[in-house]
N, C-alpha and C. Protein backbone atom coordinates (compact mmCIF):
# COMPACT_ATOMS: atom_id res chain seq x y z
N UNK A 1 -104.94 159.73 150.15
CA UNK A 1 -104.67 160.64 151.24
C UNK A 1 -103.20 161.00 151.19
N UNK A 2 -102.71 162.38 151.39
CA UNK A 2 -101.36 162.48 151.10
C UNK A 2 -100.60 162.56 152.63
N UNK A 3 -99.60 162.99 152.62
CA UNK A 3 -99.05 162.37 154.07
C UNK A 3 -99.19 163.83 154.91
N UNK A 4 -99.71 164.96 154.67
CA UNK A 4 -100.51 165.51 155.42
C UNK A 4 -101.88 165.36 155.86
N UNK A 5 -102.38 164.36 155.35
CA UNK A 5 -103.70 163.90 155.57
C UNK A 5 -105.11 164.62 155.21
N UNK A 6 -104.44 164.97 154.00
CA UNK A 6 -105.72 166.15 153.04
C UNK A 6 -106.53 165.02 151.86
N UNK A 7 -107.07 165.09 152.08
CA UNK A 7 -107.73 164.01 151.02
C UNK A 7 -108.82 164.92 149.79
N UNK A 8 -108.50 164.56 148.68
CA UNK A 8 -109.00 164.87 147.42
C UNK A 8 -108.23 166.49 146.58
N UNK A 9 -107.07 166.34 147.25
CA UNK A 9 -106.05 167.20 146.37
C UNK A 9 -105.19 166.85 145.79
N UNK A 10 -104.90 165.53 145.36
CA UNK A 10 -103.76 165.17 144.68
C UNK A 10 -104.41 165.90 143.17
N UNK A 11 -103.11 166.18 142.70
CA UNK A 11 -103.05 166.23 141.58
C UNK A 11 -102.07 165.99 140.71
N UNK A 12 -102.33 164.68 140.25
CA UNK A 12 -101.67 163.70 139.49
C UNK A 12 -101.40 164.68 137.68
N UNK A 13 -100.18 164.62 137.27
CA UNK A 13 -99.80 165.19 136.17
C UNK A 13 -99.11 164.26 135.62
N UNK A 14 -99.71 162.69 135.83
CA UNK A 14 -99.23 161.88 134.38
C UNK A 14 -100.10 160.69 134.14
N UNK A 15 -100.59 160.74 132.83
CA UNK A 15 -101.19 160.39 131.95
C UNK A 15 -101.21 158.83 132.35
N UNK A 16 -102.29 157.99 132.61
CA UNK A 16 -102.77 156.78 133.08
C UNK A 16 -102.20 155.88 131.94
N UNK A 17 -102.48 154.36 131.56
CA UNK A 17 -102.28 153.98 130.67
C UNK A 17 -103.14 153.81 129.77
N UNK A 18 -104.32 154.59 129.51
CA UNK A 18 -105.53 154.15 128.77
C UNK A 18 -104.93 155.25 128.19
N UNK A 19 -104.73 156.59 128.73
CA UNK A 19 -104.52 157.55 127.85
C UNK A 19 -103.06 157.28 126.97
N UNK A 20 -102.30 156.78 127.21
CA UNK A 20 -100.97 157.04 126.76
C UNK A 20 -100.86 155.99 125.70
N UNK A 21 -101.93 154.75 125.74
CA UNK A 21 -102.01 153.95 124.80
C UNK A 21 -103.38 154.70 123.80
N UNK A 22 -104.25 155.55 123.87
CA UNK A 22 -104.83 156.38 123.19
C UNK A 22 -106.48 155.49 123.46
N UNK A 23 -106.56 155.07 124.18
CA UNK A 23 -107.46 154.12 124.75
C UNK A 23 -109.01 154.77 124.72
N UNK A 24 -109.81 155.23 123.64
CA UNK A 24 -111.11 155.91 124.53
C UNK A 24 -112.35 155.09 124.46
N UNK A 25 -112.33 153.61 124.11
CA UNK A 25 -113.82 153.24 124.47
C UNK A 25 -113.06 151.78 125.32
N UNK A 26 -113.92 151.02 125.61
CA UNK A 26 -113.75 150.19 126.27
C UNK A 26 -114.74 149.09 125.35
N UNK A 27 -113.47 148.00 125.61
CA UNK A 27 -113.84 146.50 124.71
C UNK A 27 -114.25 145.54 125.39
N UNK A 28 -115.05 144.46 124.79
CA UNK A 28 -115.70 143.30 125.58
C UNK A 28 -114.02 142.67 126.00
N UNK A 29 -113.08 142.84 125.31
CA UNK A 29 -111.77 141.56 125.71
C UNK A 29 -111.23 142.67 126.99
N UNK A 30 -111.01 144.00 126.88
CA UNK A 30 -110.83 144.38 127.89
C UNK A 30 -111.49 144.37 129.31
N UNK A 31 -112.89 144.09 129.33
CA UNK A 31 -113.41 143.51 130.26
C UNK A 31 -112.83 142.80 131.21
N UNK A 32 -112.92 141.32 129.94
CA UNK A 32 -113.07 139.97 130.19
C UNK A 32 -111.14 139.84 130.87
N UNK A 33 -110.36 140.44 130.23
CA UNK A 33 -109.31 140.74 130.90
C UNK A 33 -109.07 141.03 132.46
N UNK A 34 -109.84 142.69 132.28
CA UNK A 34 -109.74 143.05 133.75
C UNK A 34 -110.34 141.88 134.85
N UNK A 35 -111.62 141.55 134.11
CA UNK A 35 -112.47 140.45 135.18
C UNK A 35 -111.74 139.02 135.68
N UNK A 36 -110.59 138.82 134.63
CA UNK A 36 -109.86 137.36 134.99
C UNK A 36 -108.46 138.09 135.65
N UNK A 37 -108.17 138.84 135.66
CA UNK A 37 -107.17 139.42 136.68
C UNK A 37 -107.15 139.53 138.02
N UNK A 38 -108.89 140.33 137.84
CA UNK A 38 -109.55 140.15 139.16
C UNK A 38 -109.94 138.79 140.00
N UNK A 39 -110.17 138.13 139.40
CA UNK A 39 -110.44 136.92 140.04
C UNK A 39 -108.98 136.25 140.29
N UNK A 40 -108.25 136.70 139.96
CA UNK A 40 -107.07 135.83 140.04
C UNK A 40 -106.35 136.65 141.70
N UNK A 41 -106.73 137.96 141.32
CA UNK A 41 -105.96 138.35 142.59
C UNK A 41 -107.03 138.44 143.61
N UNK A 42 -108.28 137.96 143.41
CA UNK A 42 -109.27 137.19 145.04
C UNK A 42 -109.00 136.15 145.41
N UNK A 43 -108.22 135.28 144.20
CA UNK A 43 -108.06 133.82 144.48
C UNK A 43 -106.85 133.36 145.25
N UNK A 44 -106.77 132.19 145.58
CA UNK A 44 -105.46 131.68 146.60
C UNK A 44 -104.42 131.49 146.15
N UNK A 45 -103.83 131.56 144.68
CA UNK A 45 -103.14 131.46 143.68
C UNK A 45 -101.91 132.36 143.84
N UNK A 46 -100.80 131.64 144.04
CA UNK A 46 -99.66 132.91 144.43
C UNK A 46 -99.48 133.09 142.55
N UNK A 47 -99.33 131.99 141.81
CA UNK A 47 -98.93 132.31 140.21
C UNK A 47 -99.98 131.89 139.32
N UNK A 48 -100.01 133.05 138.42
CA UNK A 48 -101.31 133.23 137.26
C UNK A 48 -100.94 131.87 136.46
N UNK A 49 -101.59 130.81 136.22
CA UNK A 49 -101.49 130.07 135.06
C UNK A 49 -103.02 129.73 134.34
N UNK A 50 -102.94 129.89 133.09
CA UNK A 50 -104.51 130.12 132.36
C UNK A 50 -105.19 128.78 132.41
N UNK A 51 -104.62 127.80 133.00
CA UNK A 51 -104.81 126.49 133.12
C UNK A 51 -105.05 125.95 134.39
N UNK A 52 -105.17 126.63 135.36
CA UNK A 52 -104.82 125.98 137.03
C UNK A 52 -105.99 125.58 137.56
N UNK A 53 -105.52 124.14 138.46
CA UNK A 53 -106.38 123.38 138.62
C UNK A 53 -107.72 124.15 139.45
N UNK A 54 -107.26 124.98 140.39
CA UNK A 54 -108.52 125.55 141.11
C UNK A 54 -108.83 126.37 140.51
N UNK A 55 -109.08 126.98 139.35
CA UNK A 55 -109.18 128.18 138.69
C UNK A 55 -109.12 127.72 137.37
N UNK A 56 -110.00 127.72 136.63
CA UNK A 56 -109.29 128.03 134.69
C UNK A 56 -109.77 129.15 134.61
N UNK A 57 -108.76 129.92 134.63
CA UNK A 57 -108.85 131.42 134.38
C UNK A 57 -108.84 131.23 132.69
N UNK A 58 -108.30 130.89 131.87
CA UNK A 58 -108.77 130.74 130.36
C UNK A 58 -109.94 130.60 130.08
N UNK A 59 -110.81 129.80 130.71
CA UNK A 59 -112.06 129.23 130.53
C UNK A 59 -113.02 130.39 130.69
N UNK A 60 -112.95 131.12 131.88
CA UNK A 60 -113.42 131.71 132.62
C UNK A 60 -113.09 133.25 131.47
N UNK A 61 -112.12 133.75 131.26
CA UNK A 61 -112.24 134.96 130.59
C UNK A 61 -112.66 134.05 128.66
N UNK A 62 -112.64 132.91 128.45
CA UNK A 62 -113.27 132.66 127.23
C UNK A 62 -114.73 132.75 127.45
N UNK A 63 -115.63 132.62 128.08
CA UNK A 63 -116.99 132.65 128.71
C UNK A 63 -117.15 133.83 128.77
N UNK A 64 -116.57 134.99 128.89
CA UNK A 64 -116.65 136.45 128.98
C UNK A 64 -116.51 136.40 127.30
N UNK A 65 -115.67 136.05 126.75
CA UNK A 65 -115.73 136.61 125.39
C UNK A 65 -116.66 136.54 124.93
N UNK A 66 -117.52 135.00 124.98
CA UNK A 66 -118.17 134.36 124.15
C UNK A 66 -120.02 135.58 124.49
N UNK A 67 -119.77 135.77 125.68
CA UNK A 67 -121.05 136.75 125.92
C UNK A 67 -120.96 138.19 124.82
N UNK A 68 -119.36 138.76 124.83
CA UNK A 68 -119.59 140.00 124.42
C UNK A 68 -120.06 140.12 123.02
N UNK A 69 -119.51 138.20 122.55
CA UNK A 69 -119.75 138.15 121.10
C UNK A 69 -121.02 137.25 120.71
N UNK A 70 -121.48 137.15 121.64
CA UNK A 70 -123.06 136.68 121.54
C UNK A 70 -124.23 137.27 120.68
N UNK A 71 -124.07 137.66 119.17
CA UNK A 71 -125.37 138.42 118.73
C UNK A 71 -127.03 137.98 119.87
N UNK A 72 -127.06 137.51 120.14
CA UNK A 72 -128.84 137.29 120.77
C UNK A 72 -128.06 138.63 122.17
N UNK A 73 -126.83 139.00 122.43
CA UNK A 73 -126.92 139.62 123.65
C UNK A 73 -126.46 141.49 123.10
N UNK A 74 -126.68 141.50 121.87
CA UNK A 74 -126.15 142.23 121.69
C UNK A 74 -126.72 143.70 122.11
N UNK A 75 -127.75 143.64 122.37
CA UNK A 75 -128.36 145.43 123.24
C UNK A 75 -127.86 145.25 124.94
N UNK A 76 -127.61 144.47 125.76
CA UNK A 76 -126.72 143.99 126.43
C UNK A 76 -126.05 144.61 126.34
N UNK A 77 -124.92 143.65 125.48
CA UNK A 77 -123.31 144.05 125.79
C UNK A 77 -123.35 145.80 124.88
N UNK A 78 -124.38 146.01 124.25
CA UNK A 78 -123.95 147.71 124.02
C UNK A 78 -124.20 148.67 125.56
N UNK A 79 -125.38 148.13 126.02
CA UNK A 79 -125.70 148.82 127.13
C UNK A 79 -124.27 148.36 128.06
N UNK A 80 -123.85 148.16 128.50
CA UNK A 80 -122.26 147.56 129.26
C UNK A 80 -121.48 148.41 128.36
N UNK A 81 -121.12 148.05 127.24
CA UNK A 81 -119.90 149.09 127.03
C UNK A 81 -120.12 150.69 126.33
N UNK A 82 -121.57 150.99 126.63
CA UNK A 82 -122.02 152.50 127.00
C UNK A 82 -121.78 152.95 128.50
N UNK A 83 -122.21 152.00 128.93
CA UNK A 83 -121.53 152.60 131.26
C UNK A 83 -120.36 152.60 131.30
């Protein structure tokens, strides 16, 4: 919403970081990335450590890998990184 309170006119004229890194499909590690980021910023955790006791966020985005690289899941994870 812009500070006239018009909503769905912005128009943004710079390039996101998917584009500027040339980014056009989307990867099982990028996922598993975004998904342990996310959990980190639901969690009570003021600092990211891949090791922390209430959280193994390492563990947790290695368990994401291990799915994307799962041959038995593999019409799966194509159907996921076709959406």
């Amino acid at each position: 919403m812009s500070a006239s309170g018009d909503v769905g006119n912005n128009k943004s004229t710079q390039s996101g970081n998917a584009a500027l890194h040339g980014m056009t499909l989307v990867s099982g590690a990028a996922i598993a990335y975004v998904a342990t980021q996310v959990l980190f910023a639901l969690s009570s955790g003021s600092t990211f450590k891949p090791t922390s006791p209430t959280c193994k966020y390492k563990q947790f985005y290695e368990s994401i890998q291990d799915f994307f690289n799962d041959p038995d899941m593999e019409e799966e994870v194509q159907d996921i990184l076709e959406y």
